[in-house]
C-alpha atoms as a PDB file:
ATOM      1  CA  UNK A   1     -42.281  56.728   9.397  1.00  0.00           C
ATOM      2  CA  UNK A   2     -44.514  53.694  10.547  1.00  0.00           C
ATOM      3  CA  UNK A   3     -45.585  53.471  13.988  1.00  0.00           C
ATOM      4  CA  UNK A   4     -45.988  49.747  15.420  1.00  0.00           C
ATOM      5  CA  UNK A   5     -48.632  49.736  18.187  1.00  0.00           C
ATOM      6  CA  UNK A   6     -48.692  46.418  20.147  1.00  0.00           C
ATOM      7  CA  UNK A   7     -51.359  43.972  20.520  1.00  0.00           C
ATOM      8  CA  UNK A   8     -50.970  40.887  22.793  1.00  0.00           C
ATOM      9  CA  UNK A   9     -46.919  40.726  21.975  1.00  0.00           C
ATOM     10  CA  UNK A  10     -44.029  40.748  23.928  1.00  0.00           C
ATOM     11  CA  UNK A  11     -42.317  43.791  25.659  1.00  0.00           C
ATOM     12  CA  UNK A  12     -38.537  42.945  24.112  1.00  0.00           C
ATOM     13  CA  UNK A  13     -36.911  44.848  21.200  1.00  0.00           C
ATOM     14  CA  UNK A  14     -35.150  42.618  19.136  1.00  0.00           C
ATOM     15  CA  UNK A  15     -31.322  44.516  18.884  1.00  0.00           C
ATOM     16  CA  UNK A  16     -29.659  45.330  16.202  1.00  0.00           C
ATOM     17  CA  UNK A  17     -26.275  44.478  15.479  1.00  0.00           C
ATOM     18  CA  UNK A  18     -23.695  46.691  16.609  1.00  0.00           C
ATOM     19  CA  UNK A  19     -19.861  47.133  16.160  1.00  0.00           C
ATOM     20  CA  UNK A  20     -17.418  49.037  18.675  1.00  0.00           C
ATOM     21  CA  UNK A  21     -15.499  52.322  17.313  1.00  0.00           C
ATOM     22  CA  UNK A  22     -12.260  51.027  15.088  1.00  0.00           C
ATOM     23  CA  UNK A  23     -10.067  54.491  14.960  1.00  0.00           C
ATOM     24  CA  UNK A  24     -10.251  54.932  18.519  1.00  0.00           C
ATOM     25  CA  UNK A  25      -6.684  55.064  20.577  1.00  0.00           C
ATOM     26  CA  UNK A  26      -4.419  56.312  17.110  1.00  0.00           C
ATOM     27  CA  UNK A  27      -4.996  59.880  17.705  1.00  0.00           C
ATOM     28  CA  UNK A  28      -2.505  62.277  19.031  1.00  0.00           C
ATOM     29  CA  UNK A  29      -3.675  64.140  21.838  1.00  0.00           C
ATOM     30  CA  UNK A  30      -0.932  66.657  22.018  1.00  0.00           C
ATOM     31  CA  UNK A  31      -2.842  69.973  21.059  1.00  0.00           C
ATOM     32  CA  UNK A  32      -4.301  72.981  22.777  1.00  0.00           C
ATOM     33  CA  UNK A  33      -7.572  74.631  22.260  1.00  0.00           C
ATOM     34  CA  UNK A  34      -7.300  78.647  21.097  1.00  0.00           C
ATOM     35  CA  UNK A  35     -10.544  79.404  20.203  1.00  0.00           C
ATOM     36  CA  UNK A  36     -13.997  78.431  19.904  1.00  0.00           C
ATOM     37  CA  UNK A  37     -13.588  75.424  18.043  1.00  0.00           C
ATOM     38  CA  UNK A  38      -9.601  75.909  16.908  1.00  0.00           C
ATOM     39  CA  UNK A  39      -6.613  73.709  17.913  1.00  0.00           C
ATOM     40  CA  UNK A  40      -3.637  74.873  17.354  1.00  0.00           C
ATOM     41  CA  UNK A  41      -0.507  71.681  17.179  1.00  0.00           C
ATOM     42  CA  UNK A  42       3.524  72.398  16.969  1.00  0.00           C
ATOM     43  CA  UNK A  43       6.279  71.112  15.436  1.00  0.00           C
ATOM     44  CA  UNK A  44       9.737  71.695  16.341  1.00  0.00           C
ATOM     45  CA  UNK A  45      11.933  72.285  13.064  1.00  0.00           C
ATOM     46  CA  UNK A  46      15.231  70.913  12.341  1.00  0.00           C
ATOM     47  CA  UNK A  47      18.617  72.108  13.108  1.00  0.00           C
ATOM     48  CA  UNK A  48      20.919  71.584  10.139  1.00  0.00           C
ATOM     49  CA  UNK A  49      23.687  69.660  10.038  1.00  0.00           C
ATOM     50  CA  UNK A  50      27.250  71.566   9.261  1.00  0.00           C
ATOM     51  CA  UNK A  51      31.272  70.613   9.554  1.00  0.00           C
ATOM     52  CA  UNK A  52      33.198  71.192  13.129  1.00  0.00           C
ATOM     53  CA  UNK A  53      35.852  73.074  12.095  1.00  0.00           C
ATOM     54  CA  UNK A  54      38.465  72.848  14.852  1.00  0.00           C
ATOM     55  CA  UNK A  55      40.608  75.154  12.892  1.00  0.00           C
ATOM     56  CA  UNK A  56      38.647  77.933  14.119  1.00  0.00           C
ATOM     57  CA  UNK A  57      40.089  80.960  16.046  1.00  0.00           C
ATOM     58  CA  UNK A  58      37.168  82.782  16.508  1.00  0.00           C
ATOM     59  CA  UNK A  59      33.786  82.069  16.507  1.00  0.00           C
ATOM     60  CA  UNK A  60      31.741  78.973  16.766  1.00  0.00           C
ATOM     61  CA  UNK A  61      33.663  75.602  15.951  1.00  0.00           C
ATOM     62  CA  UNK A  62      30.015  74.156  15.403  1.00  0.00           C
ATOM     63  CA  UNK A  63      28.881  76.417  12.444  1.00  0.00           C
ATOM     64  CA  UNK A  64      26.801  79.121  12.272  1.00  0.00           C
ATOM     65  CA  UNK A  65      24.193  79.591  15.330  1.00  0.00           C
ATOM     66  CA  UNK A  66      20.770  78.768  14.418  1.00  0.00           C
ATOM     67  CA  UNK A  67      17.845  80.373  16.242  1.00  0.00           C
ATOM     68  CA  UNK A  68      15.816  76.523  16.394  1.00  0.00           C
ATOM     69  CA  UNK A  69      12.387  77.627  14.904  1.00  0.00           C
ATOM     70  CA  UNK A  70       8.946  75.718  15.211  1.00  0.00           C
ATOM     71  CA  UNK A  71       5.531  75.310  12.870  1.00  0.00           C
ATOM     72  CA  UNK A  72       2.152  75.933  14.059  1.00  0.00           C
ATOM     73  CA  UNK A  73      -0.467  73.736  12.385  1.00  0.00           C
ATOM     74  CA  UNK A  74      -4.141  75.602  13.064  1.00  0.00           C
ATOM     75  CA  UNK A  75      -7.163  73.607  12.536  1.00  0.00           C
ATOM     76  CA  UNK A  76     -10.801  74.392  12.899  1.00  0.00           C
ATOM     77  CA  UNK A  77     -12.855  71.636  13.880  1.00  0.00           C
ATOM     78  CA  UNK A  78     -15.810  71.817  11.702  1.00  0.00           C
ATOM     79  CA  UNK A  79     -18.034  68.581  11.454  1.00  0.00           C
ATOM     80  CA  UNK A  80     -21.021  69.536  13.168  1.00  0.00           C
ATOM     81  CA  UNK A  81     -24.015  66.971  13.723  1.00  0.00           C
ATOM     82  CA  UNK A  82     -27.083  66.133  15.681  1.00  0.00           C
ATOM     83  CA  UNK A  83     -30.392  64.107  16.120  1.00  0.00           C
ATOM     84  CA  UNK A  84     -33.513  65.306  17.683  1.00  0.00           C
ATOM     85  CA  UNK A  85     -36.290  62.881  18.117  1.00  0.00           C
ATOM     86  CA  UNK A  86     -39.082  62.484  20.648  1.00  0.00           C
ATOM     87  CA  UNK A  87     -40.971  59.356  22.506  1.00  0.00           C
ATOM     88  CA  UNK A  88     -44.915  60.015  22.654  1.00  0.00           C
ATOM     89  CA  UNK A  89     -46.047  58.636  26.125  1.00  0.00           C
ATOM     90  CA  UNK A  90     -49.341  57.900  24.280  1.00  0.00           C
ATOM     91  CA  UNK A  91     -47.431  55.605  21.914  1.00  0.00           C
ATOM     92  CA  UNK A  92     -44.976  53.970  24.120  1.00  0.00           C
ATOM     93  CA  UNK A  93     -47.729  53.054  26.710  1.00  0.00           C
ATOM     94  CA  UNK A  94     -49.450  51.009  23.543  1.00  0.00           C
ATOM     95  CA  UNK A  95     -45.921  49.507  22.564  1.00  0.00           C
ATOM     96  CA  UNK A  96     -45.544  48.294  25.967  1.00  0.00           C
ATOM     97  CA  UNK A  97     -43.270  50.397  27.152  1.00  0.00           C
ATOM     98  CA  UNK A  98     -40.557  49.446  24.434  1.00  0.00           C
ATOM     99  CA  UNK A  99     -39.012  52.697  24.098  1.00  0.00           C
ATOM    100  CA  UNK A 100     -36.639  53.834  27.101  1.00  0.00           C
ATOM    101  CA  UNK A 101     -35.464  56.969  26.685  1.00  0.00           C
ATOM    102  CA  UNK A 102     -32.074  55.770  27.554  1.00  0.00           C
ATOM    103  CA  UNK A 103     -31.683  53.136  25.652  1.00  0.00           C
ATOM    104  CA  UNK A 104     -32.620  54.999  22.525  1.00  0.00           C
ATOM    105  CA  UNK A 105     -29.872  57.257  23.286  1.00  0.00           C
ATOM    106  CA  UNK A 106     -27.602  54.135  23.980  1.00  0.00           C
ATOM    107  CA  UNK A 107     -28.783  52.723  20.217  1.00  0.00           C
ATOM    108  CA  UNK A 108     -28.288  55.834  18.560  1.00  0.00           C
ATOM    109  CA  UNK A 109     -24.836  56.620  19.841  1.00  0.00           C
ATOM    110  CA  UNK A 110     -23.879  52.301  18.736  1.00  0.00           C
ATOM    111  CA  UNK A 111     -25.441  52.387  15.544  1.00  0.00           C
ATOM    112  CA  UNK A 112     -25.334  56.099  14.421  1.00  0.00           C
ATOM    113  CA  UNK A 113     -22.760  57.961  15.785  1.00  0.00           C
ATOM    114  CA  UNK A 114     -20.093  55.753  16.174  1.00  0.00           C
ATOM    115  CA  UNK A 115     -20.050  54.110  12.805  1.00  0.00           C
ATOM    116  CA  UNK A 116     -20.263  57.614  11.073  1.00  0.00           C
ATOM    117  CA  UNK A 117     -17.429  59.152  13.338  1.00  0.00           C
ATOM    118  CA  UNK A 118     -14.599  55.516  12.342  1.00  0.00           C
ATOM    119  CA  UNK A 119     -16.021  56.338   8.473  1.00  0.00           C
ATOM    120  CA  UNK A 120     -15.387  60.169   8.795  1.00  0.00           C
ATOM    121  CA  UNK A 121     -11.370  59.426  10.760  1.00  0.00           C
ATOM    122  CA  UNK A 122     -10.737  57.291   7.944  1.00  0.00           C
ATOM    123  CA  UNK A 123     -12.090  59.295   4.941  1.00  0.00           C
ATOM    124  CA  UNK A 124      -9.717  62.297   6.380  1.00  0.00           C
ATOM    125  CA  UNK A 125      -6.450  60.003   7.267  1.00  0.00           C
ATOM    126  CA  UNK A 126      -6.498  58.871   3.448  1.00  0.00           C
ATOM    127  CA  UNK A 127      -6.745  62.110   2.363  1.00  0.00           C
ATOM    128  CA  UNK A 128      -4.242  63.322   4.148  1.00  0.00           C
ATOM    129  CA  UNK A 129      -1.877  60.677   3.350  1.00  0.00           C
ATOM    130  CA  UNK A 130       1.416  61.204   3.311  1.00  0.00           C
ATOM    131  CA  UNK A 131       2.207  58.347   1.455  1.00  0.00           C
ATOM    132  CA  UNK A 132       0.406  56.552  -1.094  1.00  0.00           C
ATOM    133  CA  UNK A 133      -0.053  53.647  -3.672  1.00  0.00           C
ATOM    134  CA  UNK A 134      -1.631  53.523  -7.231  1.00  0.00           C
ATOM    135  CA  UNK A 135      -3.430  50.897  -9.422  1.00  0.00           C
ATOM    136  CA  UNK A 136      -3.170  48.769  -6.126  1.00  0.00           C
ATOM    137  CA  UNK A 137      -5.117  45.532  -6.784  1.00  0.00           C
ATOM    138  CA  UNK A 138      -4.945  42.183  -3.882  1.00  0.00           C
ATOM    139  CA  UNK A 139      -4.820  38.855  -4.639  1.00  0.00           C
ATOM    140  CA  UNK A 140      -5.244  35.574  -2.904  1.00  0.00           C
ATOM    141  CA  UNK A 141      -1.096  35.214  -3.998  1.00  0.00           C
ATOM    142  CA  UNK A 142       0.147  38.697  -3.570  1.00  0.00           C
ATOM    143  CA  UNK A 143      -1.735  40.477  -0.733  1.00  0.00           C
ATOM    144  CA  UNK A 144       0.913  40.144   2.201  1.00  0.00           C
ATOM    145  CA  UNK A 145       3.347  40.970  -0.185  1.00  0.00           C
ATOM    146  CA  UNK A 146       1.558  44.119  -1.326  1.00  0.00           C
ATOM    147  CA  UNK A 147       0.646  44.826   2.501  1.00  0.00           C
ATOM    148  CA  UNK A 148       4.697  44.471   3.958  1.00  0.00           C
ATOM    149  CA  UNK A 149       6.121  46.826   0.624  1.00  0.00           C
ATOM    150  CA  UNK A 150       4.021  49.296   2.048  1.00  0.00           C
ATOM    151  CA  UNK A 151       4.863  49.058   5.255  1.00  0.00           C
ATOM    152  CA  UNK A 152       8.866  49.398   3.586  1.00  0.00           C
ATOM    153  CA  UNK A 153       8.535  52.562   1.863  1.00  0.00           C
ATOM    154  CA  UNK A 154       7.079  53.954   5.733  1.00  0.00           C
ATOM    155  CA  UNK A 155      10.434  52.515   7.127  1.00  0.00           C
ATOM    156  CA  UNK A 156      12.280  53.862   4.137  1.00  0.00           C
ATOM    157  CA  UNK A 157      10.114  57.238   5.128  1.00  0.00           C
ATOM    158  CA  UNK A 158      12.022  56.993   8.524  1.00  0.00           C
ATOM    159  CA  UNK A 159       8.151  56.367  10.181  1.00  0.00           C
ATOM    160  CA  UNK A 160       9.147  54.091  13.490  1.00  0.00           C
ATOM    161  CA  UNK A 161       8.111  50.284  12.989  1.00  0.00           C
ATOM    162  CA  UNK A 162       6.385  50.129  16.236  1.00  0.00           C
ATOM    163  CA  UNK A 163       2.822  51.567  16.554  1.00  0.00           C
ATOM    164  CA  UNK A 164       1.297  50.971  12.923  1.00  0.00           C
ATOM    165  CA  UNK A 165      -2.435  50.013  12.587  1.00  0.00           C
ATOM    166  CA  UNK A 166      -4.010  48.441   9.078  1.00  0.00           C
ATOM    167  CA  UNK A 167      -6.855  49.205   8.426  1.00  0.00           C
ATOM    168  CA  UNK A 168      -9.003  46.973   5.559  1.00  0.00           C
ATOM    169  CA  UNK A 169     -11.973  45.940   4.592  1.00  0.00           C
ATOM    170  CA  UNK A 170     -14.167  42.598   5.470  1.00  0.00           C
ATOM    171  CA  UNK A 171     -13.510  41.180   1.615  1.00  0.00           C
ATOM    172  CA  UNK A 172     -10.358  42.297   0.761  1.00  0.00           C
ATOM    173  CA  UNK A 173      -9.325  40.771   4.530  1.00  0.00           C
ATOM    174  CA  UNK A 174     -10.286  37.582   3.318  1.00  0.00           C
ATOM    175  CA  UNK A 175      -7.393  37.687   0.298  1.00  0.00           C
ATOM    176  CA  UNK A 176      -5.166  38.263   3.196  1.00  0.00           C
ATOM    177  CA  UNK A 177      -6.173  35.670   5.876  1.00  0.00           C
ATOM    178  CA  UNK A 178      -6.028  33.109   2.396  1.00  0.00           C
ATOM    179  CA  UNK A 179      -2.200  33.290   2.785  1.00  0.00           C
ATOM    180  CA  UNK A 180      -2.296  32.350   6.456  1.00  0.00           C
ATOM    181  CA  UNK A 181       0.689  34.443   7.856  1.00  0.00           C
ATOM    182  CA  UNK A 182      -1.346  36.559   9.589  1.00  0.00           C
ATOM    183  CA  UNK A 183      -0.436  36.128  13.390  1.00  0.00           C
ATOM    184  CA  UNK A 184      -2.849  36.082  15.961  1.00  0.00           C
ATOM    185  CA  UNK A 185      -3.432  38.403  18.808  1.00  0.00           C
ATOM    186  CA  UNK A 186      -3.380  37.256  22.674  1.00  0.00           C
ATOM    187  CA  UNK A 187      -6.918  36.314  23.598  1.00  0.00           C
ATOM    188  CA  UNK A 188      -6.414  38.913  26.946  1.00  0.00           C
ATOM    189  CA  UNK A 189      -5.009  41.451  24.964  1.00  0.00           C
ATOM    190  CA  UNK A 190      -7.615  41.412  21.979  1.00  0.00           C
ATOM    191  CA  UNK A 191     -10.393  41.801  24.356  1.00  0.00           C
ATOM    192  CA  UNK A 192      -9.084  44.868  25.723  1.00  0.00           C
ATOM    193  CA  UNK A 193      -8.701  46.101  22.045  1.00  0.00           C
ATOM    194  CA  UNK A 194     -10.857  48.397  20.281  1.00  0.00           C
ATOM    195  CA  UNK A 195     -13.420  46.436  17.306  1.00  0.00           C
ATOM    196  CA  UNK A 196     -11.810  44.691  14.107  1.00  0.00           C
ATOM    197  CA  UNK A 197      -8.196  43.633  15.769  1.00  0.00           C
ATOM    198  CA  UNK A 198      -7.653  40.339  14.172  1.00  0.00           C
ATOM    199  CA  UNK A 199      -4.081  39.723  14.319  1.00  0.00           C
ATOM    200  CA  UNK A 200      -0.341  41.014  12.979  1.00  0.00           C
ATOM    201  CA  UNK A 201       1.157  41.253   9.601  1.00  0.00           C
ATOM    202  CA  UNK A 202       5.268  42.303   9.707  1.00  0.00           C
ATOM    203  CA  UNK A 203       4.242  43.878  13.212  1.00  0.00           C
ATOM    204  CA  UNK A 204       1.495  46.201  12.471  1.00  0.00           C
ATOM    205  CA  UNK A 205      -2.008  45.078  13.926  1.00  0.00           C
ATOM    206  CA  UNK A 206      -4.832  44.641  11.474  1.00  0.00           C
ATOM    207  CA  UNK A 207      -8.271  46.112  11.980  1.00  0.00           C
ATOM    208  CA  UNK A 208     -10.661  44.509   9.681  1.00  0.00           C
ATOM    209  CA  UNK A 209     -14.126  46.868   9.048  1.00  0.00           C
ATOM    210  CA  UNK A 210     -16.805  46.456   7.007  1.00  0.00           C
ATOM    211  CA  UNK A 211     -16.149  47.325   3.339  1.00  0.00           C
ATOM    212  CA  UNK A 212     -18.275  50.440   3.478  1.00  0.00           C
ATOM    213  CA  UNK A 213     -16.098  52.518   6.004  1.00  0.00           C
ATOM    214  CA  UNK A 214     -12.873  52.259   3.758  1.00  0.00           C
ATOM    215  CA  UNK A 215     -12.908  55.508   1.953  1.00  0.00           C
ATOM    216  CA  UNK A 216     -13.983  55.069  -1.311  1.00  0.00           C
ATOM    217  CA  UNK A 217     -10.855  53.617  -3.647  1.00  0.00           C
ATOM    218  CA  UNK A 218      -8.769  53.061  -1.229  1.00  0.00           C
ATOM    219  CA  UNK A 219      -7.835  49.024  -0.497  1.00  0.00           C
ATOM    220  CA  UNK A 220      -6.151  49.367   2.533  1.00  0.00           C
ATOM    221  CA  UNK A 221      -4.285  51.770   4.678  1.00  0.00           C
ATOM    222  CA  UNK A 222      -1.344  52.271   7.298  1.00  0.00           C
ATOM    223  CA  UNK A 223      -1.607  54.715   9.956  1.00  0.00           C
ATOM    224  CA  UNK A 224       0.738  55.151  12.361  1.00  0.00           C
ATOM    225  CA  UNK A 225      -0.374  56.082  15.888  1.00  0.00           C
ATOM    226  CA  UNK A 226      -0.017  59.557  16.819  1.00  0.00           C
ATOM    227  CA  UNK A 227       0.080  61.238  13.091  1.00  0.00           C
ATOM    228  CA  UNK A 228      -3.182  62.321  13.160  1.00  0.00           C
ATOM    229  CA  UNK A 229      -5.787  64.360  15.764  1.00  0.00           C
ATOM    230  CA  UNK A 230      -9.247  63.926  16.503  1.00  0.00           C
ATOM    231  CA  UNK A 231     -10.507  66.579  18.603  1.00  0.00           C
ATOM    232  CA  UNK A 232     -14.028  66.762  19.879  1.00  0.00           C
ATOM    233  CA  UNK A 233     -15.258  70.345  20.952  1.00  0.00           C
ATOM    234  CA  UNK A 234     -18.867  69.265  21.678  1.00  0.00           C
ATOM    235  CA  UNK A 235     -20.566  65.933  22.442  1.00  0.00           C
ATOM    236  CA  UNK A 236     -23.912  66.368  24.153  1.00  0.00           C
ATOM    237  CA  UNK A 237     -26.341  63.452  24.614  1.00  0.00           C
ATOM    238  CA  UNK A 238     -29.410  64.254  26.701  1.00  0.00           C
ATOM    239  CA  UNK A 239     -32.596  63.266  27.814  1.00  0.00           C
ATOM    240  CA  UNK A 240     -35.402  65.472  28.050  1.00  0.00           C
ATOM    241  CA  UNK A 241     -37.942  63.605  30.335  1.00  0.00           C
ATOM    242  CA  UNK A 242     -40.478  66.919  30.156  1.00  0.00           C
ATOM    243  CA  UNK A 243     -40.835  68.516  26.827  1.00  0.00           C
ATOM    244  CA  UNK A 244     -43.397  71.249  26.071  1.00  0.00           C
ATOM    245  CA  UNK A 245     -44.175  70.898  23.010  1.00  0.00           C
ATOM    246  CA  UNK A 246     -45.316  67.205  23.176  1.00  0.00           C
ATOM    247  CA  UNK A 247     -46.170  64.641  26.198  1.00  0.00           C
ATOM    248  CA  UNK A 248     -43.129  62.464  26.526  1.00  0.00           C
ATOM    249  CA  UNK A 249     -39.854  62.598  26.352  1.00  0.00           C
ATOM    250  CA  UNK A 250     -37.173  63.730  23.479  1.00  0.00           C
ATOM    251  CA  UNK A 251     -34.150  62.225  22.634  1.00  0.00           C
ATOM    252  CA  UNK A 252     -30.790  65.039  21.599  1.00  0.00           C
ATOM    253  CA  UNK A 253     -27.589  65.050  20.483  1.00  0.00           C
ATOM    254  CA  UNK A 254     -25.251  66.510  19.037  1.00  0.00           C
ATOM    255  CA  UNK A 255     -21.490  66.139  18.057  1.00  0.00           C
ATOM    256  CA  UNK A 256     -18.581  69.158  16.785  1.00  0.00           C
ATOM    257  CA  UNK A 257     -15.304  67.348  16.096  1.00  0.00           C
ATOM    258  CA  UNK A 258     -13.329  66.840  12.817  1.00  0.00           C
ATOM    259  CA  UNK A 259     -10.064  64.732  12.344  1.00  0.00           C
ATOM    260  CA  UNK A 260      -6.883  66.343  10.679  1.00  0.00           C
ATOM    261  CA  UNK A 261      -3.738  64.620   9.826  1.00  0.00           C
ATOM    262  CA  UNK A 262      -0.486  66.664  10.955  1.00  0.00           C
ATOM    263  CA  UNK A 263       1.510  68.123   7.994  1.00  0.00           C
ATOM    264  CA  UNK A 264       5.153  67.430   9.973  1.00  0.00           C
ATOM    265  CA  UNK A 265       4.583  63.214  10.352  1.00  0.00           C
ATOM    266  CA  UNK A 266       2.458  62.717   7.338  1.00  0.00           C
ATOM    267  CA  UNK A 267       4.077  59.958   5.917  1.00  0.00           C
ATOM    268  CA  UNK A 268       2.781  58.118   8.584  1.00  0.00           C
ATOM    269  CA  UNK A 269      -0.318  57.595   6.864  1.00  0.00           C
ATOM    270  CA  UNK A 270       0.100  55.003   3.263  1.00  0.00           C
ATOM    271  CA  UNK A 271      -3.340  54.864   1.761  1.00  0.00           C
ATOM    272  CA  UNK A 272      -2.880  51.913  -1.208  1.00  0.00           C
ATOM    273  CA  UNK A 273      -5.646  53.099  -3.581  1.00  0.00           C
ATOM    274  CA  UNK A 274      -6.916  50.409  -6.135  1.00  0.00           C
ATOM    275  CA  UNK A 275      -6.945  53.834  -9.296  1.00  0.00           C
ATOM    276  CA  UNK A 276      -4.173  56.093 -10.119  1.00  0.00           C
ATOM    277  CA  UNK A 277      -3.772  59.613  -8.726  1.00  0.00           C
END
């Protein structure tokens, strides 16, 4: 760890780039917390279908009575991080002051947390796939093509049109955008959109992210909104101005949350993965 002390230099950081969170808005937030860091999410099962048999004298016409039953999907959230780090006011006074306390909390959640949170959804929505492709390879020629058969064995899977999110990375994006029937997004609308909306393809909106958050494999994937949780059972982020152990301030925080994909709407998830299973 190197320690730049100023000279005669200016009192601006230069800024690192920076991207917004990509997987936020597609989670379900229909569960309950049961424990310390347990959600529990239900299903309702399915009543099956039998003959009316108006012949009947006694009895029900409509089949045998079914008690309707229901699944209970427990998950235990279980990614648990954090980052400790302090500002010497011996230091910062010879940096000029470069260090707010704040804003090093502001960088760390931009560039830190929020990057490894969209890279952790995505890892678990591809495992958890309900729905997925083999030996999947894009092409300047064949990508859309690829992209909407996907998007027809979901529909075939009886997963509702509306609602779907692609997700793909920067190069592969570029064997898409070559075919130049992607549509674009409303200006006003885009803006209001989380990072990496670049358009439509066969109605579902396309995220574009940097190569390294697509799980590793995997070319692209389809997630339908609402087939998947997220639950967060601790974000702290805190300044400690006063510290005893050193004169300045220290920097904390720490996040428990995990992402699980529910087992009842699974095949709303098509990861197209580039080897075989």
């Amino acid at each position: 760890m190197a320690i730049n002390l100023a000279k005669r230099a200016s009192d601006k950081v230069v800024e690192r780039f920076r991207l917004g969170s990509c997987t936020e808005g597609i989670f379900s937030t229909r569960y309950k917390w049961t424990g310390v860091a347990t959600v529990q999410v239900f299903s309702v099962d399915r009543l099956p279908l039998q003959d009316y048999d108006k012949a009947k004298a006694d009895g029900s016409r409509f089949g045998t009575l079914t008690e309707l039953g229901d699944t209970v999907q427990e998950l235990t959230v279980g990614d648990d991080k954090a980052f400790n780090g302090s500002i010497d006011k011996g230091n910062n006074t010879a940096q000029m002051m470069i260090k707010s306390a704040s804003s090093v909390l502001r960088r760390q959640t931009d560039e830190v947390i929020i990057p490894y949170v969209d890279k952790y959804r995505l890892k678990k929505l591809a495992e958890g796939a309900g729905l997925t492709g083999t030996n999947v390879t894009l092409t300047d020629e064949n990508a859309l093509e690829v992209i909407m058969k996907a998007g027809a064995e979901m529909s075939n899977a009886k997963v509702p049109r509306e609602d779907r999110v692609i997700y793909i990375g920067e190069t592969n994006a570029i064997k898409v955008k070559l075919q130049k029937l992607v549509l674009g997004v409303d200006r006003q609308v885009e803006e209001a959109l989380v990072a990496g909306v670049c358009g439509t393809i066969d109605g579902m909106q396309v995220r574009v992210v940097p190569d390294d958050y697509m799980p590793e494999n995997v070319v692209f994937m389809i997630v339908h909104k609402g087939c998947a949780v997220a639950p967060k059972k601790i974000e702290t982020y805190r300044v400690l101005e006063e510290h005893p152990d050193i004169d300045g301030a220290v920097v904390q925080g720490r996040l428990l949350h995990d992402c699980f994909v529910l087992e009842a709407v699974k095949e709303g998830i098509y990861a197209a993965k580039s080897t075989a299973e």
